[in-house]
C-alpha atoms as a PDB file:
ATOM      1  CA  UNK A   1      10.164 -40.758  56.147  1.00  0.00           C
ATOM      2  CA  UNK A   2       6.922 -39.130  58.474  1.00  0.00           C
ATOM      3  CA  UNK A   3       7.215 -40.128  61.555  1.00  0.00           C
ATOM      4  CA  UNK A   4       4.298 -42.796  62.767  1.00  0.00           C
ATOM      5  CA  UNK A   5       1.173 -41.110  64.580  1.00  0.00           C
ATOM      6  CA  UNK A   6       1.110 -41.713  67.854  1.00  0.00           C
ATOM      7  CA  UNK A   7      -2.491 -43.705  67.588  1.00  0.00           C
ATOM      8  CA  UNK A   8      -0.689 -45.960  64.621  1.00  0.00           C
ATOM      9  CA  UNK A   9       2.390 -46.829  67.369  1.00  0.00           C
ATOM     10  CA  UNK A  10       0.045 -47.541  69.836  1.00  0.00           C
ATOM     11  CA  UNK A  11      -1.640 -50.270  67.388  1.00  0.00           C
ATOM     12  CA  UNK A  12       1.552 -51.634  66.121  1.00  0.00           C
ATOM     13  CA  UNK A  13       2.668 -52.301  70.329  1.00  0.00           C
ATOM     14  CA  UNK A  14      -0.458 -54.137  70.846  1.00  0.00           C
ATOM     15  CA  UNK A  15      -0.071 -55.515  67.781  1.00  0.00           C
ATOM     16  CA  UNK A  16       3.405 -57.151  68.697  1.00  0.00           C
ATOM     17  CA  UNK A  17       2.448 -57.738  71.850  1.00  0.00           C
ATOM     18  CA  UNK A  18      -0.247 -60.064  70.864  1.00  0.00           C
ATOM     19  CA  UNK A  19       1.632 -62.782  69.548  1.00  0.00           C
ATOM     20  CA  UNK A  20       2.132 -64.564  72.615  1.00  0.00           C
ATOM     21  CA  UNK A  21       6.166 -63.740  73.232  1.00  0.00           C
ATOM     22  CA  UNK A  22       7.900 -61.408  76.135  1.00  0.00           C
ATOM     23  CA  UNK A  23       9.181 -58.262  73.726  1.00  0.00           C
ATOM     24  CA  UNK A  24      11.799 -56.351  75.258  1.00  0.00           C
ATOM     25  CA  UNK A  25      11.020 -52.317  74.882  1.00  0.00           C
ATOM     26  CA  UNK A  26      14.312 -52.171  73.064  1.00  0.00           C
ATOM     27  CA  UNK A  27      13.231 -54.258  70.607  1.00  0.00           C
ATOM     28  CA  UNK A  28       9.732 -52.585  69.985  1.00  0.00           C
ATOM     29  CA  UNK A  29      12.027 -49.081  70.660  1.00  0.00           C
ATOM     30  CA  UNK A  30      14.328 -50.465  67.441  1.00  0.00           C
ATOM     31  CA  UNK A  31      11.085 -51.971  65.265  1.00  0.00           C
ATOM     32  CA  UNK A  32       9.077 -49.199  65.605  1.00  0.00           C
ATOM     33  CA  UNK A  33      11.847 -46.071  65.238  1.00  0.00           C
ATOM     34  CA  UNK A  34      11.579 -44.180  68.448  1.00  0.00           C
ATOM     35  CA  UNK A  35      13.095 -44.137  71.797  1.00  0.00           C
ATOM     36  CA  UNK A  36      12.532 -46.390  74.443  1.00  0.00           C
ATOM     37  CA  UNK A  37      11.489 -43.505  76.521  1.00  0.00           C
ATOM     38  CA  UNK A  38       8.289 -43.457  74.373  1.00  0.00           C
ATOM     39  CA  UNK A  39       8.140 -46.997  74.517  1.00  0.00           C
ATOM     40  CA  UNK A  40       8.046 -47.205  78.032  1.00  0.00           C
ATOM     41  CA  UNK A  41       5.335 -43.856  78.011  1.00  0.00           C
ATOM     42  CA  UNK A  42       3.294 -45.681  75.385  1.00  0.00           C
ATOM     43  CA  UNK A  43       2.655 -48.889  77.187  1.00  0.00           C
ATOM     44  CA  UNK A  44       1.909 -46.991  80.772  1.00  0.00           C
ATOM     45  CA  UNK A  45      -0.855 -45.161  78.425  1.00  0.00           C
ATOM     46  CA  UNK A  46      -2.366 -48.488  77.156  1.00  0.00           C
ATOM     47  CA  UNK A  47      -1.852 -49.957  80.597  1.00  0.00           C
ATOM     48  CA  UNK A  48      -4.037 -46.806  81.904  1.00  0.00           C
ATOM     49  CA  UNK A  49      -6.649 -47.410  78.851  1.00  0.00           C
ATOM     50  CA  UNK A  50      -7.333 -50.921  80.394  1.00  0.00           C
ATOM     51  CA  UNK A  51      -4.740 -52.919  77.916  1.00  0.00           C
ATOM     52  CA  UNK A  52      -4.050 -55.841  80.040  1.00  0.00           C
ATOM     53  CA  UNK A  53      -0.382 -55.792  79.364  1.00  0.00           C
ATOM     54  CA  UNK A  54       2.121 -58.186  81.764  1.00  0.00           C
ATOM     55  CA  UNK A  55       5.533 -57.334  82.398  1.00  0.00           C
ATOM     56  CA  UNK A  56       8.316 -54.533  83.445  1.00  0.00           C
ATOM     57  CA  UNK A  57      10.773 -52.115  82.231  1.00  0.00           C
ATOM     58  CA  UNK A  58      14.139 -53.905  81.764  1.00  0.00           C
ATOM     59  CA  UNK A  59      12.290 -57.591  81.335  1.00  0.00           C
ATOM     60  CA  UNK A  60       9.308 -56.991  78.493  1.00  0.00           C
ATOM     61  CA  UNK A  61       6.086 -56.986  77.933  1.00  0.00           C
ATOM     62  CA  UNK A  62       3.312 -59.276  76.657  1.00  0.00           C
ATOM     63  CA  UNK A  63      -0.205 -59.376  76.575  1.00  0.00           C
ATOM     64  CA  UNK A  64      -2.276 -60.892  79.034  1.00  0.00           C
ATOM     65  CA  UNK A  65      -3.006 -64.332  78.823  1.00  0.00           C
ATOM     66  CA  UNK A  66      -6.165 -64.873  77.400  1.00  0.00           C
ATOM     67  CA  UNK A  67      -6.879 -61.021  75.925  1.00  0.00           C
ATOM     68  CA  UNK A  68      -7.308 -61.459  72.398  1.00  0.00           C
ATOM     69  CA  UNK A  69      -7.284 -58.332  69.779  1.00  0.00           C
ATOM     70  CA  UNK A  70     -10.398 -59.163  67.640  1.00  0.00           C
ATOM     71  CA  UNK A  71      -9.632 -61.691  64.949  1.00  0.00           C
ATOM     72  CA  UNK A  72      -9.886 -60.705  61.095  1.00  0.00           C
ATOM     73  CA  UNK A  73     -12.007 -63.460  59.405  1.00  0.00           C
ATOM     74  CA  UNK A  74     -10.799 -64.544  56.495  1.00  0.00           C
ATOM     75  CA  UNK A  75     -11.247 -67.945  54.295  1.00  0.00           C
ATOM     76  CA  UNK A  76      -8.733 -69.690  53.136  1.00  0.00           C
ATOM     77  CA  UNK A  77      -8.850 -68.310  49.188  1.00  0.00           C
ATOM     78  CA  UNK A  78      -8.576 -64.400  51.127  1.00  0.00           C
ATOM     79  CA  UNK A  79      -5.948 -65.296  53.211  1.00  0.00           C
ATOM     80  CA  UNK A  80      -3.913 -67.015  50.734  1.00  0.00           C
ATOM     81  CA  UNK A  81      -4.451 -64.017  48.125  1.00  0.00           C
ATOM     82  CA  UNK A  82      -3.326 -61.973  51.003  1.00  0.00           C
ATOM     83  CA  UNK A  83       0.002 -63.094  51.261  1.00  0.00           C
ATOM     84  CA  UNK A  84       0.720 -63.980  47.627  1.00  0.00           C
ATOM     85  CA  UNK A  85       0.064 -60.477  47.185  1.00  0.00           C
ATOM     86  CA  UNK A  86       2.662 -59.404  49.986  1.00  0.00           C
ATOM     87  CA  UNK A  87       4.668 -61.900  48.865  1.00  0.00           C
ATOM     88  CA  UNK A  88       5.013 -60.427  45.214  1.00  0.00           C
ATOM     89  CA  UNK A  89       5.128 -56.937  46.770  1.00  0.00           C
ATOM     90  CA  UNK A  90       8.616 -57.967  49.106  1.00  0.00           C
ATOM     91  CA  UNK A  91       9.845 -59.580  45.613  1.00  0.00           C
ATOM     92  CA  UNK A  92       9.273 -57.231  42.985  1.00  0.00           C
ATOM     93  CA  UNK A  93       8.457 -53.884  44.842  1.00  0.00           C
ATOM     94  CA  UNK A  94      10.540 -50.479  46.029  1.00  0.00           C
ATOM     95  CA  UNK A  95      12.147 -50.506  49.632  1.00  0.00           C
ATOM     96  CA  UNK A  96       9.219 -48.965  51.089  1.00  0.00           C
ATOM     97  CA  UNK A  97       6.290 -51.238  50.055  1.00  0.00           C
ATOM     98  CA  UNK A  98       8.454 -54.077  50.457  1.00  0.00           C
ATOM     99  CA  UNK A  99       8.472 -52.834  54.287  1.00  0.00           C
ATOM    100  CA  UNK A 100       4.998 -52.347  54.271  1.00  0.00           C
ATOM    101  CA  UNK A 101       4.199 -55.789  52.869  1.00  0.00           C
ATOM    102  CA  UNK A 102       6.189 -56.945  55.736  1.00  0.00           C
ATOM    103  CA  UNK A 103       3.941 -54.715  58.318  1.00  0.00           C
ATOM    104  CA  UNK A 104       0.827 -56.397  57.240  1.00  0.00           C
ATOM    105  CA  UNK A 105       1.810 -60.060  57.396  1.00  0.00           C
ATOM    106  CA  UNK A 106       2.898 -59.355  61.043  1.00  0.00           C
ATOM    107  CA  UNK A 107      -0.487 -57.354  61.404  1.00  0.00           C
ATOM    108  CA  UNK A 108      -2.618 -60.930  60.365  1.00  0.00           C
ATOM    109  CA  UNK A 109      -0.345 -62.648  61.781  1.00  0.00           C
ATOM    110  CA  UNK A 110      -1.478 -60.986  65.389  1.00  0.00           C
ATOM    111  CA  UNK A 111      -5.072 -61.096  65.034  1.00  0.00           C
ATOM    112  CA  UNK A 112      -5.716 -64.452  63.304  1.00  0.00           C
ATOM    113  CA  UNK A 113      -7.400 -66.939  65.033  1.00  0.00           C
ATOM    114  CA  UNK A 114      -5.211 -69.838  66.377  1.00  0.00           C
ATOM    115  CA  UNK A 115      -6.491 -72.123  64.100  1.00  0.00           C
ATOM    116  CA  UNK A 116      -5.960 -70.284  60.510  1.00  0.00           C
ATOM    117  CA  UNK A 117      -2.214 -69.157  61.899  1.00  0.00           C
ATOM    118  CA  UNK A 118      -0.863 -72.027  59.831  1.00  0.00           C
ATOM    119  CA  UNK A 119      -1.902 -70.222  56.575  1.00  0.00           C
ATOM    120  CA  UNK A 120       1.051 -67.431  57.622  1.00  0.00           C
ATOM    121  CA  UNK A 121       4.114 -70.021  56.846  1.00  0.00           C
ATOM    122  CA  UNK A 122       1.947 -72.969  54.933  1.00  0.00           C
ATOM    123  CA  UNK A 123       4.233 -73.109  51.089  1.00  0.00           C
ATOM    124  CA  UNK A 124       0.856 -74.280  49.191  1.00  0.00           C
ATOM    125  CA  UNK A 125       1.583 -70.850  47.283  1.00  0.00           C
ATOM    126  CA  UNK A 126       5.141 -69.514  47.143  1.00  0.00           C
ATOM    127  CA  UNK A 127       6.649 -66.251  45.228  1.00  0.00           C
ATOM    128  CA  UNK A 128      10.217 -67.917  45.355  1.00  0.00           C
ATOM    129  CA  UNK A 129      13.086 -65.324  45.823  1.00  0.00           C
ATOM    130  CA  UNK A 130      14.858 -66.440  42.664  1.00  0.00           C
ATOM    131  CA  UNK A 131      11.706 -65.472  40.494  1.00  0.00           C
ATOM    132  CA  UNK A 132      12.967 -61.830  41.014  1.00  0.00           C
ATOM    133  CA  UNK A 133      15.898 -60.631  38.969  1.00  0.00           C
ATOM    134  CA  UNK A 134      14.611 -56.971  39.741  1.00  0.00           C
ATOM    135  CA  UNK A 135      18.143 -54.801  40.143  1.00  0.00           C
ATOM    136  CA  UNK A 136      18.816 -52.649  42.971  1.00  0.00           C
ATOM    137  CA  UNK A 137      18.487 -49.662  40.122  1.00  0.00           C
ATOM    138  CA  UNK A 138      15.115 -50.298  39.332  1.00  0.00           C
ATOM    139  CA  UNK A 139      14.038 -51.142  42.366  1.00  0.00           C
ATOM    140  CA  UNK A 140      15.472 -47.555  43.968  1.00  0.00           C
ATOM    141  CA  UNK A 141      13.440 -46.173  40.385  1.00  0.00           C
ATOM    142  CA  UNK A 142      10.418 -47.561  41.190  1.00  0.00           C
ATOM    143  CA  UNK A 143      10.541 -46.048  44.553  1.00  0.00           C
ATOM    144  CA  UNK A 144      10.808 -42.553  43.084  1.00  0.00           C
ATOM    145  CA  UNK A 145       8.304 -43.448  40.699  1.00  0.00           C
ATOM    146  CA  UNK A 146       6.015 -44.309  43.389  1.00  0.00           C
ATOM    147  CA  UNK A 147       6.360 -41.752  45.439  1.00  0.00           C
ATOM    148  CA  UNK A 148       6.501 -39.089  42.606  1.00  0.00           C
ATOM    149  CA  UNK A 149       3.069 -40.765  41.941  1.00  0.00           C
ATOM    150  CA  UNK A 150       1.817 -40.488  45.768  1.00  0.00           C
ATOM    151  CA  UNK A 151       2.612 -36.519  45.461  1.00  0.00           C
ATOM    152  CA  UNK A 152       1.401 -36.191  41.899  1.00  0.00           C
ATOM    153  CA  UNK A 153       5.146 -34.849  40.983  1.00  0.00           C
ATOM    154  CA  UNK A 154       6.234 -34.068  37.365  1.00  0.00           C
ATOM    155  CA  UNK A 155       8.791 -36.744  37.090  1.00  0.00           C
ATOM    156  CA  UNK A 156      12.301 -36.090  35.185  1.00  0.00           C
ATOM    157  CA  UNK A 157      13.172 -39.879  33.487  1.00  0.00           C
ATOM    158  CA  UNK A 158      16.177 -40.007  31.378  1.00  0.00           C
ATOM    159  CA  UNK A 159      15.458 -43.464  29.693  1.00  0.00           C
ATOM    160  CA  UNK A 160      16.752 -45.750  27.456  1.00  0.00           C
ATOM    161  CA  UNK A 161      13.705 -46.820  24.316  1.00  0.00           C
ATOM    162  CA  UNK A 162      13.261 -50.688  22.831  1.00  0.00           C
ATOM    163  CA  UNK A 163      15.808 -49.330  20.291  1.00  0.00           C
ATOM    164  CA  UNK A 164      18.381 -48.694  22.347  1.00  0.00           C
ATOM    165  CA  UNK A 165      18.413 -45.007  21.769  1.00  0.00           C
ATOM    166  CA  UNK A 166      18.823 -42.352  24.944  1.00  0.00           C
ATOM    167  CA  UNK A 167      15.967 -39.599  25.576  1.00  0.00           C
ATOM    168  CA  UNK A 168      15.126 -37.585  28.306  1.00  0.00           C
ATOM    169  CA  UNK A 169      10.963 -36.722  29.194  1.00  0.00           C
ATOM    170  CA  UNK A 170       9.317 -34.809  31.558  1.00  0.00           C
ATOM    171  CA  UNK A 171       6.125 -36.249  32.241  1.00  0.00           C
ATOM    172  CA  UNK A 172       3.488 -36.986  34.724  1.00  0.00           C
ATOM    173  CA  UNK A 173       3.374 -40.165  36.409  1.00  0.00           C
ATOM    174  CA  UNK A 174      -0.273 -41.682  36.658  1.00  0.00           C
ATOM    175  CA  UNK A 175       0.365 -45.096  37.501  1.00  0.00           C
ATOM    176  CA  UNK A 176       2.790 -48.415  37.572  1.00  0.00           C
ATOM    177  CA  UNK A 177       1.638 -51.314  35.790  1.00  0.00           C
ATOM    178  CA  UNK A 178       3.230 -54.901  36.514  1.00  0.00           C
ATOM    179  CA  UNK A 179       3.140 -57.487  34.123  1.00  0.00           C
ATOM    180  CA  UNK A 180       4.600 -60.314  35.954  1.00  0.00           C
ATOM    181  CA  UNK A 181       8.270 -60.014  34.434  1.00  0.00           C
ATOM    182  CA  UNK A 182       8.941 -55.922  34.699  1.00  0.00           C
ATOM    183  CA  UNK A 183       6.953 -52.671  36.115  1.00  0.00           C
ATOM    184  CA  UNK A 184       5.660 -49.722  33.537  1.00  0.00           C
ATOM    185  CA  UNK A 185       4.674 -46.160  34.405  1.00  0.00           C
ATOM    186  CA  UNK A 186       1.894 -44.679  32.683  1.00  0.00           C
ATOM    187  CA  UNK A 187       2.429 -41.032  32.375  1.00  0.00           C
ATOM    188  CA  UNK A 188       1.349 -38.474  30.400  1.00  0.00           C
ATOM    189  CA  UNK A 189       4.509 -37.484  28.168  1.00  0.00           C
ATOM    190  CA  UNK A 190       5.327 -33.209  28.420  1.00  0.00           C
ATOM    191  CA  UNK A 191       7.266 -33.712  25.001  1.00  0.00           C
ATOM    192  CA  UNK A 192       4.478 -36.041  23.199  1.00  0.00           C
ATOM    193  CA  UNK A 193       1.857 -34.519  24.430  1.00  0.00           C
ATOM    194  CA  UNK A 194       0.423 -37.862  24.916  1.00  0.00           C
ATOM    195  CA  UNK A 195       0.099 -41.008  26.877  1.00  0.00           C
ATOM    196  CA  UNK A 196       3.190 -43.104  27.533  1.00  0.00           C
ATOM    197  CA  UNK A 197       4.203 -46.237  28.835  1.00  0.00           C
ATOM    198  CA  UNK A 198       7.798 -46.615  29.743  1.00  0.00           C
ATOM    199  CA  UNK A 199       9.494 -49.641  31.172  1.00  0.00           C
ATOM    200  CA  UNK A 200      11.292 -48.655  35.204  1.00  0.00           C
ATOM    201  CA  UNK A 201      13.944 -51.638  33.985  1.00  0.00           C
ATOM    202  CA  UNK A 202      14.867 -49.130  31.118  1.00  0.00           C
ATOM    203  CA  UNK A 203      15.123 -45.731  32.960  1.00  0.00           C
ATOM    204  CA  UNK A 204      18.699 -44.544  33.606  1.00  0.00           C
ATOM    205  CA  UNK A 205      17.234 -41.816  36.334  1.00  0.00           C
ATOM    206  CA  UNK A 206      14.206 -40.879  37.564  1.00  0.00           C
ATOM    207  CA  UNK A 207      13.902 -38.071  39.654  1.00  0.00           C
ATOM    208  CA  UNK A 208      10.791 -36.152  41.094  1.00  0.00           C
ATOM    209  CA  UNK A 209      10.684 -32.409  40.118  1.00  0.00           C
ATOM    210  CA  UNK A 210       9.506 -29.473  43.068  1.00  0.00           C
ATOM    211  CA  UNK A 211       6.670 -28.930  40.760  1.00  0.00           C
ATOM    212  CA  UNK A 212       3.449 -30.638  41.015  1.00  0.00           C
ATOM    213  CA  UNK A 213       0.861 -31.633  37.759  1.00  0.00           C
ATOM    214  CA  UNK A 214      -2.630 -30.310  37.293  1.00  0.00           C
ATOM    215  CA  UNK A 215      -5.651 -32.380  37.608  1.00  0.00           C
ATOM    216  CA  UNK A 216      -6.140 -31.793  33.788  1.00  0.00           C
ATOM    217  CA  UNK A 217      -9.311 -32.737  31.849  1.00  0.00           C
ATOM    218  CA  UNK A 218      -8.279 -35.412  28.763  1.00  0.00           C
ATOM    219  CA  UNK A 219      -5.125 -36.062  31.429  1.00  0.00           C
ATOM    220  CA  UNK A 220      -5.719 -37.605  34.188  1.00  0.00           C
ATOM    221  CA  UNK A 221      -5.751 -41.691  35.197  1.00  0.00           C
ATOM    222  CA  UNK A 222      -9.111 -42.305  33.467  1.00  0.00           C
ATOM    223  CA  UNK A 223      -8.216 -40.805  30.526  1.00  0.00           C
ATOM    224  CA  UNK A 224      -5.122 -42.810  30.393  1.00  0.00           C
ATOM    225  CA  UNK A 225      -6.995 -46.658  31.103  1.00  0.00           C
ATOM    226  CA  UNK A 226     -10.035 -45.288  28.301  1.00  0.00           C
ATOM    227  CA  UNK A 227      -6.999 -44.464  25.511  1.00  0.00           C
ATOM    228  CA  UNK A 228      -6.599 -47.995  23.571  1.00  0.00           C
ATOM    229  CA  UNK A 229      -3.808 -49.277  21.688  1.00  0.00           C
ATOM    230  CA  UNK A 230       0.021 -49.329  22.642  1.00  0.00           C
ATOM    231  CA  UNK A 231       2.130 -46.902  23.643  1.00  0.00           C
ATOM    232  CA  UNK A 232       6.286 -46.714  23.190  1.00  0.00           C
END
């Protein structure tokens, strides 16, 4: 995993620091992945940059009473598709987004304004944990997937059809598709020469290749999306 930029941390401290509790530098040392040496460096820097930060080494830190980091404005339809959408994302997706579904509740949940902060834990619109009977194996799939995606990797899939029958593709991933039940990568297929759809709940292994995939007229996402009809 790449390690945070500095500027990122620095945002994420203030970012915890904002929600009016003492943090301990251990705490944002263990959150955030990094010593509490560069804890303790970073908040001296925002400290120097005017951040009106209270506290000491070996006690915490907090924000100043009455600094506020600039409030996102948001109705109550955005905010609510917000979280439904980070909600479905912890449910149904890889390790990784999960995590960063996490990161950006606690992000609105630092710079909302007092009076919308009830939104954050309100149930009006709930992805329940039992609506996800994702395995562990497809979830550590879609991961590769994903990330075989992000690099625009040739993907190895050994994978399992509708009829039951084994086969094993090279293709290139374009992009995951979920339906509401199950995710789908659409991929251009090395052995079909042709689009593809096939089901992450079906592959046995997925596993990105050292080689990456052309940007390829007749190829590429668009091409995929302007293809109709089905694909097995």
């Amino acid at each position: 995993m790449p390690a945070m930029r500095p500027a990122d941390r620095l945002f994420q401290i203030v970012l915890q620091l904002g929600r009016g509790r003492i943090i301990t530098a251990q705490a944002l040392a263990e959150k955030l992945e990094v010593s509490e040496r560069t804890i303790y460096r970073d908040i001296q820097n925002l400290m120097e940059s005017g951040v009106p930060i209270d506290g000491e080494a070996g006690v915490g830190y907090r924000l100043h009473r009455g600094y506020q980091v600039p409030p996102m404005m948001f109705d109550q339809n955005e905010l609510q598709a917000l979280i439904f959408g980070a909600q479905v994302a912890k449910r149904w997706g890889d390790t990784k987004l999960a995590a960063g579904a996490e990161r950006i509740l606690d992000k609105i949940d630092a710079v909302l304004p007092e009076n919308m902060r009830g939104e954050l834990t309100s149930q009006t619109v709930v992805v329940p944990e039992m609506a996800s009977y994702q395995s562990d194996e497809t979830t550590q799939h879609l991961g590769a997937v994903r990330e075989a995606i992000n690099e625009r990797r040739r993907l190895y899939v050994s994978y399992t059809d509708a009829g039951g029958q084994p086969t094993e593709r090279i293709v290139w991933p374009l992009t995951l598709l979920y339906w509401g039940y199950s995710w789908a990568v659409g991929a251009w297929c090395e052995l079909r020469q042709d689009f593809r759809n096939f089901r992450v709940d079906r592959i046995v292994e997925a596993r990105g290749l050292t080689t990456t995939y052309p940007d390829e007229q007749g190829r590429r996402l668009e091409d995929y999306f302007a293809q109709a009809g089905d694909y097995c």
